[in-house]
Every structure is written in structure tokens, then in C-alpha cells.
Protein backbone atom coordinates (compact mmCIF):
# COMPACT_ATOMS: atom_id res chain seq x y z
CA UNK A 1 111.34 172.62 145.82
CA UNK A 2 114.27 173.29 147.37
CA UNK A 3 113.72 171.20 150.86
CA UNK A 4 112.33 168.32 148.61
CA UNK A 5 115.63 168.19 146.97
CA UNK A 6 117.33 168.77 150.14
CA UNK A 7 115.63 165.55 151.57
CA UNK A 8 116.58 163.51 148.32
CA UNK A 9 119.77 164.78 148.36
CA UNK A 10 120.07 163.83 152.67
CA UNK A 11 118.14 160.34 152.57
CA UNK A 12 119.24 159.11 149.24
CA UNK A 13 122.38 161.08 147.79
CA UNK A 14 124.62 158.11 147.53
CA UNK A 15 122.12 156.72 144.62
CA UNK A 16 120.62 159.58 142.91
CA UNK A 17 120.13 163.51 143.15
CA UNK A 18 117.17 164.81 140.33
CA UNK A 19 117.67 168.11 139.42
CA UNK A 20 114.75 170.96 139.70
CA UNK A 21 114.00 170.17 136.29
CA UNK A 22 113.10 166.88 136.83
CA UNK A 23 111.23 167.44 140.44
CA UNK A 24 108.82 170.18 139.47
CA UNK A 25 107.09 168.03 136.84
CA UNK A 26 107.18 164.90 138.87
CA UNK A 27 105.34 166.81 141.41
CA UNK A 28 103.30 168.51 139.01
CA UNK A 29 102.16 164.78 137.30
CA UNK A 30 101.90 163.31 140.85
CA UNK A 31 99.19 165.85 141.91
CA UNK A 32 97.16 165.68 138.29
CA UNK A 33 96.99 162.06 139.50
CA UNK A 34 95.82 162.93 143.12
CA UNK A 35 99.19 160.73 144.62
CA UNK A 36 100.08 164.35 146.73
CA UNK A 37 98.18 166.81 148.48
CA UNK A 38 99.63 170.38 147.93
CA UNK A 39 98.62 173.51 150.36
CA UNK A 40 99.82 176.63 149.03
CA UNK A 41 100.47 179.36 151.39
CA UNK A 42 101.82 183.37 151.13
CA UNK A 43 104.69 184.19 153.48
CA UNK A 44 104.69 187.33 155.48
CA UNK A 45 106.85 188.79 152.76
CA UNK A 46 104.14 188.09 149.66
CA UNK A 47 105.80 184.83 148.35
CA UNK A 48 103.61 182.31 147.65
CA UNK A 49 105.11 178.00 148.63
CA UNK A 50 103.77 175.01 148.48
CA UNK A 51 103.69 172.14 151.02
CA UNK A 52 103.87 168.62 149.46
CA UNK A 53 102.73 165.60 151.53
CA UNK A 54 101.80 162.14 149.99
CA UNK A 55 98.39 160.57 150.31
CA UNK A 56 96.90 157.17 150.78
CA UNK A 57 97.06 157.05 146.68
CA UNK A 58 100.81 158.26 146.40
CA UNK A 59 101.42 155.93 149.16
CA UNK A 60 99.99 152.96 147.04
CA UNK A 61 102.01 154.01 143.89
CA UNK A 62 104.90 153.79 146.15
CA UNK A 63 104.48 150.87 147.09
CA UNK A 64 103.94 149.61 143.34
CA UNK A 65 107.18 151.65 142.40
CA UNK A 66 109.15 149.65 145.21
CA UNK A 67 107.50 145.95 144.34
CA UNK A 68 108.17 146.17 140.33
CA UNK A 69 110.55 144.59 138.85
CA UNK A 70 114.09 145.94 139.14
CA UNK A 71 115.92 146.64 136.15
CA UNK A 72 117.76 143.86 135.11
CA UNK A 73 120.65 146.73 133.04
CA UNK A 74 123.92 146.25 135.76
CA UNK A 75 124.86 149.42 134.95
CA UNK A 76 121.32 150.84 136.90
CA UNK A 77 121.09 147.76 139.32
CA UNK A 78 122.76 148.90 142.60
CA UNK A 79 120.82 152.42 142.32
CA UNK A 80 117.74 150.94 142.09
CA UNK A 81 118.15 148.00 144.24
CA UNK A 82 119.79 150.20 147.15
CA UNK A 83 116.52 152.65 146.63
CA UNK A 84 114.06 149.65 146.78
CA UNK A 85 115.77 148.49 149.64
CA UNK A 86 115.96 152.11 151.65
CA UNK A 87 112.35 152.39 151.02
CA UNK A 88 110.75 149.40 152.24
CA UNK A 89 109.51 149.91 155.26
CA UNK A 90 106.37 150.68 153.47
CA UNK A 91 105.88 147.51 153.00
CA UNK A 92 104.78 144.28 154.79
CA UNK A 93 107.09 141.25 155.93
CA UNK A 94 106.27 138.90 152.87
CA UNK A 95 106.76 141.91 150.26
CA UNK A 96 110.06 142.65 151.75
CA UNK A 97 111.02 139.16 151.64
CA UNK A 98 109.68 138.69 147.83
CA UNK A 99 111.85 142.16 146.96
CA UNK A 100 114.91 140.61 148.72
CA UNK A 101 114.40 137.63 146.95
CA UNK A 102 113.93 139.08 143.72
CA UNK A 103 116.98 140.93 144.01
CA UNK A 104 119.12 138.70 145.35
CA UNK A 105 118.50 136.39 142.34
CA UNK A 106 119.20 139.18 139.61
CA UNK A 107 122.37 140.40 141.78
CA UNK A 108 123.29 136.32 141.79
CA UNK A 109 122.95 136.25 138.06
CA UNK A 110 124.91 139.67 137.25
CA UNK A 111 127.61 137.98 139.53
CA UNK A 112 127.27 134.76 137.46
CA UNK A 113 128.14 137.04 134.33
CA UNK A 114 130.45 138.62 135.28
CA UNK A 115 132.28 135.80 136.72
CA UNK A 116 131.94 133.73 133.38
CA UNK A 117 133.26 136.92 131.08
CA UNK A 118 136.76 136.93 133.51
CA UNK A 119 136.87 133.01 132.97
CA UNK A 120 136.45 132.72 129.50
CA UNK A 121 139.64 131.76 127.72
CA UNK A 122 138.54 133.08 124.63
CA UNK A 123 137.16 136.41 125.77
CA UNK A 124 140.25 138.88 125.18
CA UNK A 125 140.44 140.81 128.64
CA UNK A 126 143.22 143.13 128.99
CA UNK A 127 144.85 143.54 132.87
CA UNK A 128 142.56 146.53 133.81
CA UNK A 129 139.70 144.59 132.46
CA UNK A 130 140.29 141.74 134.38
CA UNK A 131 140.95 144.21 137.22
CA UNK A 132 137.32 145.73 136.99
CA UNK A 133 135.40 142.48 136.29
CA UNK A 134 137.17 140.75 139.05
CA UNK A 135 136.03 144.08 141.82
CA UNK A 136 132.62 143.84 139.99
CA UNK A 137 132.32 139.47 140.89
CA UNK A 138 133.16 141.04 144.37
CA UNK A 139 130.56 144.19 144.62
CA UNK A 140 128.15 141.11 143.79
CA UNK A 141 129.24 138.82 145.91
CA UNK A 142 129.23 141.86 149.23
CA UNK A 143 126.07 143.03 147.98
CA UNK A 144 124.54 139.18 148.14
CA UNK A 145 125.65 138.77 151.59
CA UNK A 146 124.22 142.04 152.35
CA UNK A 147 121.06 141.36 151.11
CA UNK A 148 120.94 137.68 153.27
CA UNK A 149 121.56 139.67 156.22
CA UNK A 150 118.65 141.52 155.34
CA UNK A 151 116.34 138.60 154.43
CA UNK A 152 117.73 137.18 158.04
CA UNK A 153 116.99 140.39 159.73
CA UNK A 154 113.25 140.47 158.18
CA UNK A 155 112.80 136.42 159.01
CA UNK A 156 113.46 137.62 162.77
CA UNK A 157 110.74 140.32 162.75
């Protein structure tokens, strides 16, 4: 348990960190469903661990997980979209370029949003709203130009 975390924690810390509450039944539900193979061994010492390793099934769910719809909620967007985006290498050139695409066009439309809340006349925004929704329209707007770079970078592969 404690290296999985550690790897979550190393490769994808900026987005999320589970707790050991929330990775023991994952794992547990993921090998009831044959995605994971687990080999249990007893150290020298008498304690018993477990090696995790994902199979050709987990590998598919993965890549299910990765090509689903992202959540449309801005507050969860950049987590998941950063997370989609660190782990697609899984998949092939056309379903990184749809996933790119897909959230491209939801980060265009949260931009869109936010942009039309800050110029509404009639919308009451006080000076450190304005502040925030203005930063947000340019988190978008990086984020969009990150992701093109992307798209550009998987056209040249």
C-alpha cells in the first residue's frame, strides 16, 4: 500500500493524493474484477505483502477511464483533464487526438463562461471577484494553448 501511494503521490501529486482508505478497496474491487494480478509473498521476518501489477483487463479499463467523458463541473476539470492527459500514452494517436479535442472544447466553453460572468453589466461582481474570474479566463486561456501544443505535438508523431 504504501509504495502504491508513494507512486500516486510521485507521478500525480499535483492533482490528487487518495488516502489508504480509499486505495485498499480500489484494489480490493479491481482484483474481484480480475483488472490486477496480486502475488502475495512472506518476508524473511513473517510479514506477509502483496505485489500489484495491472493486466491486459485493468489495462482496458484504463483505457475506458482515460477516453470517458471528462467532467464538465470546473471546479474538478483541471484534475481530471491534467490526469487524462498524464496518462495517455496508453493510448493510440487518434484517441489522443479525440481526448485533446474533447477537452479542449469543454476548457473553451468554461473559458467562454467565465468570460461572459466578468462582462455582464448586470452581474454584481465585487473587485476580488472580478480579480478571480479574470485569473480563471486566463488559467483557460494557458491551459487551451497548452493543450494545442499537445494536439501539434501528437499531429507530428
Amino acid at each position: 500500500m504504501y509504495k502504491i501511494s508513494k507512486y500516486i503521490k510521485d507521478y500525480f501529486g499535483a492533482y490528487i493524493y487518495p488516502s489508504f482508505g480509499s486505495i485498499k478497496p480500489a484494489l480490493k474491487l479491481l482484483e474481484q474484477k480480475g483488472h490486477i494480478n496480486i502475488r502475495k509473498s512472506i518476508s524473511d521476518g513473517g510479514k506477509q505483502f502483496c505485489y500489484y501489477s495491472i493486466n491486459s483487463n485493468g489495462q482496458e479499463l484504463l483505457k475506458e477511464e482515460i477516453l470517458k467523458p471528462i467532467s464538465e463541473n470546473p471546479v474538478q476539470f483541471f484534475a481530471n483533464a491534467n490526469i487524462k492527459i498524464s496518462c495517455a500514452s496508453i493510448l493510440d494517436k487518434k484517441e489522443v487526438a479525440d481526448l485533446l479535442f474533447n477537452i479542449k472544447s469543454i476548457a473553451m466553453e468554461h473559458k467562454f463562461q467565465a468570460e461572459k460572468i466578468l462582462n455582464d453589466e448586470y452581474t454584481p461582481n465585487t473587485f476580488y471577484g472580478r480579480v478571480v474570474l479574470d485569473n480563471t479566463v486566463k488559467q483557460y486561456e494557458n491551459f487551451i494553448d497548452f493543450v494545442e501544443s499537445l494536439e501539434k505535438e501528437n499531429g507530428n508523431n
